[in-house]
C-alpha atoms as a PDB file:
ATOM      1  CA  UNK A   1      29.939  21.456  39.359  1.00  0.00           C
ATOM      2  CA  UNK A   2      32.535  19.447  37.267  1.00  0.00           C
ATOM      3  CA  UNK A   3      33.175  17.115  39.889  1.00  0.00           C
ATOM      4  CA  UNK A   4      29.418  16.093  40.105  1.00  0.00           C
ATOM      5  CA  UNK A   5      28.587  15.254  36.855  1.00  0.00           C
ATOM      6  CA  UNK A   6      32.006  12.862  37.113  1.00  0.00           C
ATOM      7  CA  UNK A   7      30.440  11.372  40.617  1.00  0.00           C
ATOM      8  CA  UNK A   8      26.706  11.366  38.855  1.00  0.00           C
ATOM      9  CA  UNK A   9      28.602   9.812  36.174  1.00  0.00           C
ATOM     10  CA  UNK A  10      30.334   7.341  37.993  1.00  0.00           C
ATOM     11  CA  UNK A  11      26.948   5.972  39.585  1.00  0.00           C
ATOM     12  CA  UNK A  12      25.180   5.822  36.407  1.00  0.00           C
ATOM     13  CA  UNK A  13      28.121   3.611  35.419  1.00  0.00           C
ATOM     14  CA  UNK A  14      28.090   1.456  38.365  1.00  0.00           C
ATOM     15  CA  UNK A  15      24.715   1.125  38.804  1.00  0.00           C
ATOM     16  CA  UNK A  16      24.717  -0.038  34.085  1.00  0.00           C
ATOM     17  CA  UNK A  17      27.424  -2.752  35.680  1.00  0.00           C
ATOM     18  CA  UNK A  18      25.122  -4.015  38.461  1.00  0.00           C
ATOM     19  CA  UNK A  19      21.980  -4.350  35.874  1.00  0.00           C
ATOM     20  CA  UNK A  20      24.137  -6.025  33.942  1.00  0.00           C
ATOM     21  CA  UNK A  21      25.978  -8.132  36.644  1.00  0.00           C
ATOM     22  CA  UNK A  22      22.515  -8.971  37.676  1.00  0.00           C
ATOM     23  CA  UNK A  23      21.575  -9.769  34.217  1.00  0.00           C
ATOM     24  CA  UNK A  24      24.188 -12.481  33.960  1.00  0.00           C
ATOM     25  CA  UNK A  25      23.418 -13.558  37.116  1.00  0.00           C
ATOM     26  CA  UNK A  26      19.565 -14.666  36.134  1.00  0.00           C
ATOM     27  CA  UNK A  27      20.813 -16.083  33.196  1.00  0.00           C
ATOM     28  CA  UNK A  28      23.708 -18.463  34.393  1.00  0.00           C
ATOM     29  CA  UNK A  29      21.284 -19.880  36.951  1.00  0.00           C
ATOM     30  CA  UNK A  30      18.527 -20.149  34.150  1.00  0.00           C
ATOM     31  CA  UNK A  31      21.160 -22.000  32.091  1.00  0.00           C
ATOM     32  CA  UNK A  32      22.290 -24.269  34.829  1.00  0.00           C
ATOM     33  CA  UNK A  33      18.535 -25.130  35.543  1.00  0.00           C
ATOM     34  CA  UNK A  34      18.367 -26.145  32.255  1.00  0.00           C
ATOM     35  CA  UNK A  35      21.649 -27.683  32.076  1.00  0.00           C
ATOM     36  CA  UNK A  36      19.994 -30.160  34.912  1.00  0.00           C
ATOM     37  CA  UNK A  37      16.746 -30.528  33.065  1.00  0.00           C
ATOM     38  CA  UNK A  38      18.510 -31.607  29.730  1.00  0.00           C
ATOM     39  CA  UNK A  39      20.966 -34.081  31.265  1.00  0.00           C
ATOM     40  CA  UNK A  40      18.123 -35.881  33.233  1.00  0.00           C
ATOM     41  CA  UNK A  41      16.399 -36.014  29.883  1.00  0.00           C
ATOM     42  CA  UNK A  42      19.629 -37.564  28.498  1.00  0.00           C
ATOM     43  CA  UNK A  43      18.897 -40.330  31.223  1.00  0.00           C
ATOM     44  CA  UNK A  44      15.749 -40.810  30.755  1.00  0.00           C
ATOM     45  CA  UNK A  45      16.159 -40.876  26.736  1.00  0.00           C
ATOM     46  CA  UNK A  46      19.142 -44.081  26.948  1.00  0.00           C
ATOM     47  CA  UNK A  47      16.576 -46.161  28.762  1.00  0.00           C
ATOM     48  CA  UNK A  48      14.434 -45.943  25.556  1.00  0.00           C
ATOM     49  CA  UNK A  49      14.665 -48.427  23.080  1.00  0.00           C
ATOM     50  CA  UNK A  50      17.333 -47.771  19.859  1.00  0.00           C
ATOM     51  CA  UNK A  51      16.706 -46.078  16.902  1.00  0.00           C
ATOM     52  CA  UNK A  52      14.389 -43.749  18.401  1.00  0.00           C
ATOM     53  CA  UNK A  53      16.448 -42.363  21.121  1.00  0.00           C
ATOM     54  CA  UNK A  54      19.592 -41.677  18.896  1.00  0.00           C
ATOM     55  CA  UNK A  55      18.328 -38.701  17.135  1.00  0.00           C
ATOM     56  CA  UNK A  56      16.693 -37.645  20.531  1.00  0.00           C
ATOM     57  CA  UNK A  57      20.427 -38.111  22.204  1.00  0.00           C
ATOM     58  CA  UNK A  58      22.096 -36.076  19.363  1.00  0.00           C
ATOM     59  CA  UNK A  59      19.848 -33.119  20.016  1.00  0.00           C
ATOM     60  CA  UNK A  60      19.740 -32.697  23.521  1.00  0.00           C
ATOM     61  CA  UNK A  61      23.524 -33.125  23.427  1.00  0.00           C
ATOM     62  CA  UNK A  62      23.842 -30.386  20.897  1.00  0.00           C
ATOM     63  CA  UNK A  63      21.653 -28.346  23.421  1.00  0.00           C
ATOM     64  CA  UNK A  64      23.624 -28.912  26.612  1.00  0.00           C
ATOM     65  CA  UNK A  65      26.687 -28.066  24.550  1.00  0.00           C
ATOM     66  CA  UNK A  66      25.211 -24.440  23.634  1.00  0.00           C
ATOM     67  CA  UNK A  67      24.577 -23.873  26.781  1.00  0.00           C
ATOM     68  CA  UNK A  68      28.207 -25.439  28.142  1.00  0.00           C
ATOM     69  CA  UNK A  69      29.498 -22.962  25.315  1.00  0.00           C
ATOM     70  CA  UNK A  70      27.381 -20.202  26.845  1.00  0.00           C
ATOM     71  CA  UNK A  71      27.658 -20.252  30.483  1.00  0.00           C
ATOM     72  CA  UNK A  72      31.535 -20.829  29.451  1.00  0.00           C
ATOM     73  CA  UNK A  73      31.920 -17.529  27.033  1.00  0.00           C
ATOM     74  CA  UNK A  74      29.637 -15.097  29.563  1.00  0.00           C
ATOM     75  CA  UNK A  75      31.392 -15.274  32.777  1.00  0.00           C
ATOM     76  CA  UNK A  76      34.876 -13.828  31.260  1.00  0.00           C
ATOM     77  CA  UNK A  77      35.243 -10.795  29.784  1.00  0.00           C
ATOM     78  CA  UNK A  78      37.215  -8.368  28.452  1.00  0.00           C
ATOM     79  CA  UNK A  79      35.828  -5.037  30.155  1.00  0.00           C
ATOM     80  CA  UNK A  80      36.489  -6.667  33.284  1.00  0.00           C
ATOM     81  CA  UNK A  81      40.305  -6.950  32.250  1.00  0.00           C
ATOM     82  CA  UNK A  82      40.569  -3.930  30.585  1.00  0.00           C
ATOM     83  CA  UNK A  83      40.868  -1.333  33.550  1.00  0.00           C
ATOM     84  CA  UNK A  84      43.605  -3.613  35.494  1.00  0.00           C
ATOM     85  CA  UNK A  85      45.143  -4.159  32.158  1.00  0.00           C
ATOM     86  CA  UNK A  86      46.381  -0.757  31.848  1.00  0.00           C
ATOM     87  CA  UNK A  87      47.005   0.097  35.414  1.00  0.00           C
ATOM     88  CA  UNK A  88      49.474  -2.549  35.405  1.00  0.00           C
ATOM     89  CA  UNK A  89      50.865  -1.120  31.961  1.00  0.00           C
ATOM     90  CA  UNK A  90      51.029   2.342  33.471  1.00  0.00           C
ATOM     91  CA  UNK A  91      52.544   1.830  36.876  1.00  0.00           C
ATOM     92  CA  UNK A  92      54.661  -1.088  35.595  1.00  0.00           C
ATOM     93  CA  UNK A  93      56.719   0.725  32.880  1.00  0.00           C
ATOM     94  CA  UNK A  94      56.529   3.649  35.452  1.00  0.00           C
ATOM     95  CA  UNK A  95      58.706   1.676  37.887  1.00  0.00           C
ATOM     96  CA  UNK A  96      60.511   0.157  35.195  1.00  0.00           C
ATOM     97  CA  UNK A  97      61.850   3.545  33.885  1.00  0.00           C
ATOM     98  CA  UNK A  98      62.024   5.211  37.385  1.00  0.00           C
ATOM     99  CA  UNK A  99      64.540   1.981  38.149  1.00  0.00           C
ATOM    100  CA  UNK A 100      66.545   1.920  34.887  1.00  0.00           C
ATOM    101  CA  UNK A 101      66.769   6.205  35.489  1.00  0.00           C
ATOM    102  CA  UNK A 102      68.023   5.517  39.038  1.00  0.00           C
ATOM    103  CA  UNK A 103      70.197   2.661  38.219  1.00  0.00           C
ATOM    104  CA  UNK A 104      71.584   5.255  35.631  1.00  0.00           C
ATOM    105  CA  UNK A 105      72.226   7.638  37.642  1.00  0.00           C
ATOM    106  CA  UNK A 106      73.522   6.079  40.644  1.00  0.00           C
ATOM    107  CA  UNK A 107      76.674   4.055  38.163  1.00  0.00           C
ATOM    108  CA  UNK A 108      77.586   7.082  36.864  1.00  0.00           C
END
């Protein structure tokens, strides 16, 4: 009984990590569609004639740094660090006092 509420659990969890996994996924390639979009605007604006195209310029650079910014921040996280993280924390000082104890034990 216990052990499938953990396993219902666990899919519930995996299956929150692949909506959002998918999530992320629509996004980035929304972002890098418009990533495209706004730097073949940028092209199309320094053919224009000056002053106009300055203030046109400024924005659409602001824009394409947002979403630089954006894709950027989204694809690293720190859930996705969090579970290795520890193991190596646990199993590391594991070994590390299971040497230092046998290293003790074997100079004495």
């Amino acid at each position: 009984m216990e052990g499938e509420e953990e396993f219902a659990q666990a899919i519930a969890a995996a299956d929150a990590a692949l909506k959002e996994l998918k999530d992320r996924f629509a996004q980035v390639l929304q972002d890098q569609a418009t990533l495209t979009e706004l730097q073949s605007q940028r092209q199309q604006v320094k053919t224009k004639q000056p002053p106009a195209w300055k203030t046109e310029l400024a924005q659409i650079e602001r824009q394409i740094e947002a979403i630089a910014l954006n894709l950027e921040s989204r694809l690293i996280q720190w859930r996705s660090f969090k579970e290795p993280f520890w193991q190596i924390i646990r199993y590391g000082g594991l070994g590390f006092i299971l040497g230092w104890l046998l290293h003790r034990w074997l100079h004495s």
